[in-house]
Each structure stands twice: as structure tokens, then as C-alpha cells.
C-alpha atoms as a PDB file:
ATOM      1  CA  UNK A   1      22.447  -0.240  15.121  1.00  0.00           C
ATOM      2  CA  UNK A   2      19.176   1.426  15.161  1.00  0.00           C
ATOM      3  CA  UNK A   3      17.457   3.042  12.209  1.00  0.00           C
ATOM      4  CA  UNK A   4      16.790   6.940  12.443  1.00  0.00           C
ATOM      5  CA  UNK A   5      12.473   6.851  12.621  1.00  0.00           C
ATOM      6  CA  UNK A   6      10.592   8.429   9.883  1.00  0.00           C
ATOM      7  CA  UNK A   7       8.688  11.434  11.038  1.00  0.00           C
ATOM      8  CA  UNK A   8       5.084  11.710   9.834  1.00  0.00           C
ATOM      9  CA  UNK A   9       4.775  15.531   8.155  1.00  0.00           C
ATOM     10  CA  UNK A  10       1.007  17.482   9.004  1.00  0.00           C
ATOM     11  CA  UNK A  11       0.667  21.153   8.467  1.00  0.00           C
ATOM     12  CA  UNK A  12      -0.345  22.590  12.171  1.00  0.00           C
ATOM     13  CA  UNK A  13      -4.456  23.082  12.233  1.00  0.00           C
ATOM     14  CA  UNK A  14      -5.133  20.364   9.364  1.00  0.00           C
ATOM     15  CA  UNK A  15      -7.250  17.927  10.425  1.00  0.00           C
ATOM     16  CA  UNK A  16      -5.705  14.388  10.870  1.00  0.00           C
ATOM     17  CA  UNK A  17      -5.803  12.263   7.630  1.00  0.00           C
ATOM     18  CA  UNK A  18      -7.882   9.065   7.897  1.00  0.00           C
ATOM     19  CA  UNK A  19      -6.179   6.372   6.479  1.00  0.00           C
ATOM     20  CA  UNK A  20      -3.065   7.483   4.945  1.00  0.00           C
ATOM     21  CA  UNK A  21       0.045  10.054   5.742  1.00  0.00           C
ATOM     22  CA  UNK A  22       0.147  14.035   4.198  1.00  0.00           C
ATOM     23  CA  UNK A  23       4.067  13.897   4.628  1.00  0.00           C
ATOM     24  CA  UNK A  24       6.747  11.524   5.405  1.00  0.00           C
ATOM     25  CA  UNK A  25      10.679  12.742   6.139  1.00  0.00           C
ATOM     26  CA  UNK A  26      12.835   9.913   5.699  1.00  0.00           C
ATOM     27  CA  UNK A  27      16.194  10.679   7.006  1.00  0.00           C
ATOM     28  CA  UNK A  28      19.369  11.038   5.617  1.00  0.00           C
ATOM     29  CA  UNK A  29      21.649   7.311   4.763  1.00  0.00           C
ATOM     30  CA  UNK A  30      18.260   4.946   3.615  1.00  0.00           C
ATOM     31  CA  UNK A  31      17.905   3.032   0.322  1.00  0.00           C
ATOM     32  CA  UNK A  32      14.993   3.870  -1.875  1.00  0.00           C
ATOM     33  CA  UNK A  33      13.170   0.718  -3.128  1.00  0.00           C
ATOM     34  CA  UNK A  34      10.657   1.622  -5.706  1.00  0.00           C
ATOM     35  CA  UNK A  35       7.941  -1.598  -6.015  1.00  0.00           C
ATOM     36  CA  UNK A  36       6.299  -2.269  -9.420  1.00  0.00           C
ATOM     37  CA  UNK A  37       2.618  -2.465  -8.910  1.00  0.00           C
ATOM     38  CA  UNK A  38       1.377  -5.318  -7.399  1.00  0.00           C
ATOM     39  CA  UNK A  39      -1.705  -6.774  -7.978  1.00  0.00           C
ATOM     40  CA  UNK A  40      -3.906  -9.412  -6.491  1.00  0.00           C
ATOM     41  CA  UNK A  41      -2.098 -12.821  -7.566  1.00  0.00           C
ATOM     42  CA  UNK A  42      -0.010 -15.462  -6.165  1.00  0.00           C
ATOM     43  CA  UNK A  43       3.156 -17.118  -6.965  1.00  0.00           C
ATOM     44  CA  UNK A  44       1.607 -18.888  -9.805  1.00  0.00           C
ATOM     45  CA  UNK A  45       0.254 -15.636 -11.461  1.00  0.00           C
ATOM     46  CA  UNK A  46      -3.598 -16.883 -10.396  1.00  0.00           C
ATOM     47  CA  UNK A  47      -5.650 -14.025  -9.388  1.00  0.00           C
ATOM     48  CA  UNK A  48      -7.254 -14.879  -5.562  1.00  0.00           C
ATOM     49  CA  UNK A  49     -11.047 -15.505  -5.631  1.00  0.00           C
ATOM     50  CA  UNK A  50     -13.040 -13.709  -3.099  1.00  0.00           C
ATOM     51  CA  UNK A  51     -13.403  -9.903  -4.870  1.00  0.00           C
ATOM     52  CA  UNK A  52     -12.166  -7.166  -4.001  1.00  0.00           C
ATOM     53  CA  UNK A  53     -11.020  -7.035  -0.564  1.00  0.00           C
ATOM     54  CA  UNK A  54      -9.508 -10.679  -1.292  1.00  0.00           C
ATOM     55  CA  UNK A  55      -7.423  -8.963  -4.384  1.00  0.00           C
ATOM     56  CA  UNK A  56      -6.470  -5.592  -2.463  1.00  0.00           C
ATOM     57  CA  UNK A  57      -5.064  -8.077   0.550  1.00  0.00           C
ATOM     58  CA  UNK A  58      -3.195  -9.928  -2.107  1.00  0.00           C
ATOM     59  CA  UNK A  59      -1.402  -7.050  -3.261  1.00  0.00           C
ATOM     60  CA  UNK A  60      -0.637  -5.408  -0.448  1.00  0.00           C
ATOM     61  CA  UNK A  61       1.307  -9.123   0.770  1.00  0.00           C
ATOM     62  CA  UNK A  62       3.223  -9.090  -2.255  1.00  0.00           C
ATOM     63  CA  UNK A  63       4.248  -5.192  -1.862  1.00  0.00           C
ATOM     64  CA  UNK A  64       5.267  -6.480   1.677  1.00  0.00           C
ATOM     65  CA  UNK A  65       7.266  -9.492   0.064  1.00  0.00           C
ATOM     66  CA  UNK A  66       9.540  -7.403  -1.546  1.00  0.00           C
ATOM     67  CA  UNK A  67       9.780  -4.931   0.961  1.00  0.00           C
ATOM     68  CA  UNK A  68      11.151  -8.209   3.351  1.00  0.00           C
ATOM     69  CA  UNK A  69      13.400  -9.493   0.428  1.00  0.00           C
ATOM     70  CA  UNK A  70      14.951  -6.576   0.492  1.00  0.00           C
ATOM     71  CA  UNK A  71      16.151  -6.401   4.115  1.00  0.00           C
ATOM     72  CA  UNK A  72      12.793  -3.615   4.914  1.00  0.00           C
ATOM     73  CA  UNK A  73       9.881  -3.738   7.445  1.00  0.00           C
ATOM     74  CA  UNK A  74       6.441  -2.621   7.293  1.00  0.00           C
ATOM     75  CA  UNK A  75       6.909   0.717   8.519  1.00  0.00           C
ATOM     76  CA  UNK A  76       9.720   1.839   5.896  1.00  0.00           C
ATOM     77  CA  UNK A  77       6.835   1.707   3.278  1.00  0.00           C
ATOM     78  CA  UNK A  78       6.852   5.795   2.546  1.00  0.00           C
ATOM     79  CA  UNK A  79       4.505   6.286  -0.345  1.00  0.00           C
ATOM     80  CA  UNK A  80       1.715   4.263  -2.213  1.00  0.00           C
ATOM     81  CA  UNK A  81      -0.106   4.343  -5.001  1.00  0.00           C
ATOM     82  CA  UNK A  82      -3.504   2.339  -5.195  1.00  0.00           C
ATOM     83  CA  UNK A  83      -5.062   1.471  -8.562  1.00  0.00           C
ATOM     84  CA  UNK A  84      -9.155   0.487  -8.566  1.00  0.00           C
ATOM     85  CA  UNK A  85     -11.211  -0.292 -11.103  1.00  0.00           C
ATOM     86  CA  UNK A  86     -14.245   0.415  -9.736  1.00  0.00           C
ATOM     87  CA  UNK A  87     -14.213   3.396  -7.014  1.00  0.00           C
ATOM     88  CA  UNK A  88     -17.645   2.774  -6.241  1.00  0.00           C
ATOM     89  CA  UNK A  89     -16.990  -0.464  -5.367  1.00  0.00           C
ATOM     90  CA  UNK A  90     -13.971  -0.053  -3.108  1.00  0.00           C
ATOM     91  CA  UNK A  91     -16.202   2.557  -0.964  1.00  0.00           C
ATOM     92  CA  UNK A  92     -18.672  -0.606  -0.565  1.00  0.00           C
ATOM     93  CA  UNK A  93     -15.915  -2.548   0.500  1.00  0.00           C
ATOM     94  CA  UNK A  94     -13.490   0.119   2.748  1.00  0.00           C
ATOM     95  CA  UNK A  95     -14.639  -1.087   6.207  1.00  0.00           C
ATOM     96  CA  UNK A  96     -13.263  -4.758   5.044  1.00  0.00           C
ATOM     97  CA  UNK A  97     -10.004  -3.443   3.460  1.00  0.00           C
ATOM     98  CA  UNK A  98      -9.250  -1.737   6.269  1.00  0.00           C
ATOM     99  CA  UNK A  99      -9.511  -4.726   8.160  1.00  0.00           C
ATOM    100  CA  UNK A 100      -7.141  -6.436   6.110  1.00  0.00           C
ATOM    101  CA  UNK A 101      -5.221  -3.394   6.067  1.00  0.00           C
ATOM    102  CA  UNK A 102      -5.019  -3.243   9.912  1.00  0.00           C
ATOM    103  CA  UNK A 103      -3.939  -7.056   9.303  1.00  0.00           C
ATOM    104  CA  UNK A 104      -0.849  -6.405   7.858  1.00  0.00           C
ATOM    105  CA  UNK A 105       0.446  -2.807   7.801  1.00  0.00           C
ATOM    106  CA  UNK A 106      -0.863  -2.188  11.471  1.00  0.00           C
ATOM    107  CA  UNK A 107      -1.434   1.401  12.476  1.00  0.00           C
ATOM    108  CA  UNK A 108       0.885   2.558   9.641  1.00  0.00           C
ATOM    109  CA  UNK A 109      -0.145   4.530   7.041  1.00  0.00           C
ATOM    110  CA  UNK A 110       1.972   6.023   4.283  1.00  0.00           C
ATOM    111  CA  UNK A 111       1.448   8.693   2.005  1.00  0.00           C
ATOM    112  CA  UNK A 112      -1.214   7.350  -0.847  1.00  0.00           C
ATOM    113  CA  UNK A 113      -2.947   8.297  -3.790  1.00  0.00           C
ATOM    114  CA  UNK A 114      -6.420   5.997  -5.059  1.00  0.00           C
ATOM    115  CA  UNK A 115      -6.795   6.608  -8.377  1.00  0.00           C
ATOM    116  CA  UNK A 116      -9.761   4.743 -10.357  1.00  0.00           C
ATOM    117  CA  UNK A 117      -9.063   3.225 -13.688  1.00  0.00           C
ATOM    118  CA  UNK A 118     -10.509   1.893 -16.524  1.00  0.00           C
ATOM    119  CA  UNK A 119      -8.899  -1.522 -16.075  1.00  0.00           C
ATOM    120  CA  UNK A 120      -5.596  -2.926 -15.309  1.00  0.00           C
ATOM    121  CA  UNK A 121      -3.526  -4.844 -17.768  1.00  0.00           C
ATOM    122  CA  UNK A 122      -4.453  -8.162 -15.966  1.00  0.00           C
ATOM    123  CA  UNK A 123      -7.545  -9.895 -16.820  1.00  0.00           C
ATOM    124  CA  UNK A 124      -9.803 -10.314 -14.056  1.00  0.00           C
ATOM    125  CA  UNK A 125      -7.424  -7.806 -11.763  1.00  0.00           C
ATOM    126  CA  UNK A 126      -9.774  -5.338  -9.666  1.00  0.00           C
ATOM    127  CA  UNK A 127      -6.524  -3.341  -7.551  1.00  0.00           C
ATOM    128  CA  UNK A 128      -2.575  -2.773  -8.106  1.00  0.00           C
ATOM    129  CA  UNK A 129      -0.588  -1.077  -5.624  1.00  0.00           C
ATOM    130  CA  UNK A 130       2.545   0.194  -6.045  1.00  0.00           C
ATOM    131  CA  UNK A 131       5.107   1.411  -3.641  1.00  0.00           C
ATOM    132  CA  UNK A 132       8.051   3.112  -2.275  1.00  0.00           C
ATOM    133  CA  UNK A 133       9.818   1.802   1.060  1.00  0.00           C
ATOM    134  CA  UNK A 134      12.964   3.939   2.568  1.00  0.00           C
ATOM    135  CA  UNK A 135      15.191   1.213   3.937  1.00  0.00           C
END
């Protein structure tokens, strides 16, 4: 049985949004998973070396391992939330996240939000993402 395809949502005239979604419509009959923010660690709680971009690809595999463990697939992701520490430094570092962005979500791009922060509750922890998939 096939799933019913989300439809991406853009007023007519707007300019097309680089890097994220302005609307999503999920259809009717899907499962709502709602994914704590993630952040740049691995199964044993370490935070990954390399930075930023290292961190941000971290986090956006572990949003994607519990959007698999629950029966979803990349493109059910509907809505995320990005969390930076340093804006600044995420604008240095944007060409190489979307690499690693390209890497794993493909050409899909959900609604989103980056918000900077004054830190994260994890020492050492430069990004969290959270997330909502439609399954």
C-alpha cells in the first residue's frame, strides 16, 4: 500500500525558500512522531570531535534513527527545529552542513526554524535538532 505524498505549501509569487519548506500538508491517516532534540553524540553519550558541522551531522543521524525505529523514512520528516550556539559560526560553516545535509536528507527539506542560543544543556554541545516526522 502506498503512502499519500506530502505536498510542499508556497504562497504563488514568493520566491523559493533555500534550504528549508514554507508549508507542508500531510494528509489525512499518518502518525505524528514528535523527536526530542537531538544533539551531536553517539550511543555512548560522547559528543563527536570535529566542530560544528561534525556535531550538526550527528544530530541530524540520530533524528533519522528514530524516525527508522519508528517504521518512517527521510521524507516524512515535516518540521524542524535547529538549536546553535553560535549563529555566526554556523554561517562560516553552511556550505559544509549542507553537504552533510545533502548526505543524508537528500533534496528534502522540511519546514525549519534556526534559533541561536546561549548554550545547550550539554557540555561541549554546539547544535540540537528537534523534529516532527508524519508517518
Amino acid at each position: 500500500m502506498q503512502r499519500a505524498k506530502i505536498r510542499t505549501i508556497s504562497p504563488g509569487g514568493w520566491p523559493r525558500p533555500r534550504g528549508y519548506s514554507n508549508g507542508l500538508l500531510v494528509p489525512a491517516g499518518r502518525q505524528l512522531l514528535f523527536i526530542a532534540g537531538m544533539i551531536g553524540w553517539d550511543e555512548t553519550e560522547k559528543v563527536v570531535r570535529g566542530g560544528l558541522t561534525a556535531q550538526f551531522e550527528q544530530a541530524l543521524r540520530n533524528v533519522l534513527a528514530v524516525v527508522t525505529e519508528a517504521g518512517g523514512r527521510t521524507e516524512d520528516i515535516v518540521r524542524m527545529q535547529v538549536f546553535v550556539t553560535d549563529k555566526a559560526e554556523y554561517l562560516e560553516h553552511r556550505p559544509d552542513i549542507g553537504d552533510a545535509w545533502r548526505r543524508l536528507m537528500g533534496k528534502h527539506y522540511p519546514t525549519m526554524a534556526l534559533v541561536e542560543v546561549a548554550g545547550l544543556v550539554e557540555s561541549g554541545a554546539k547544535v540540537e535538532i528537534e523534529a516532527i516526522a508524519a508517518i
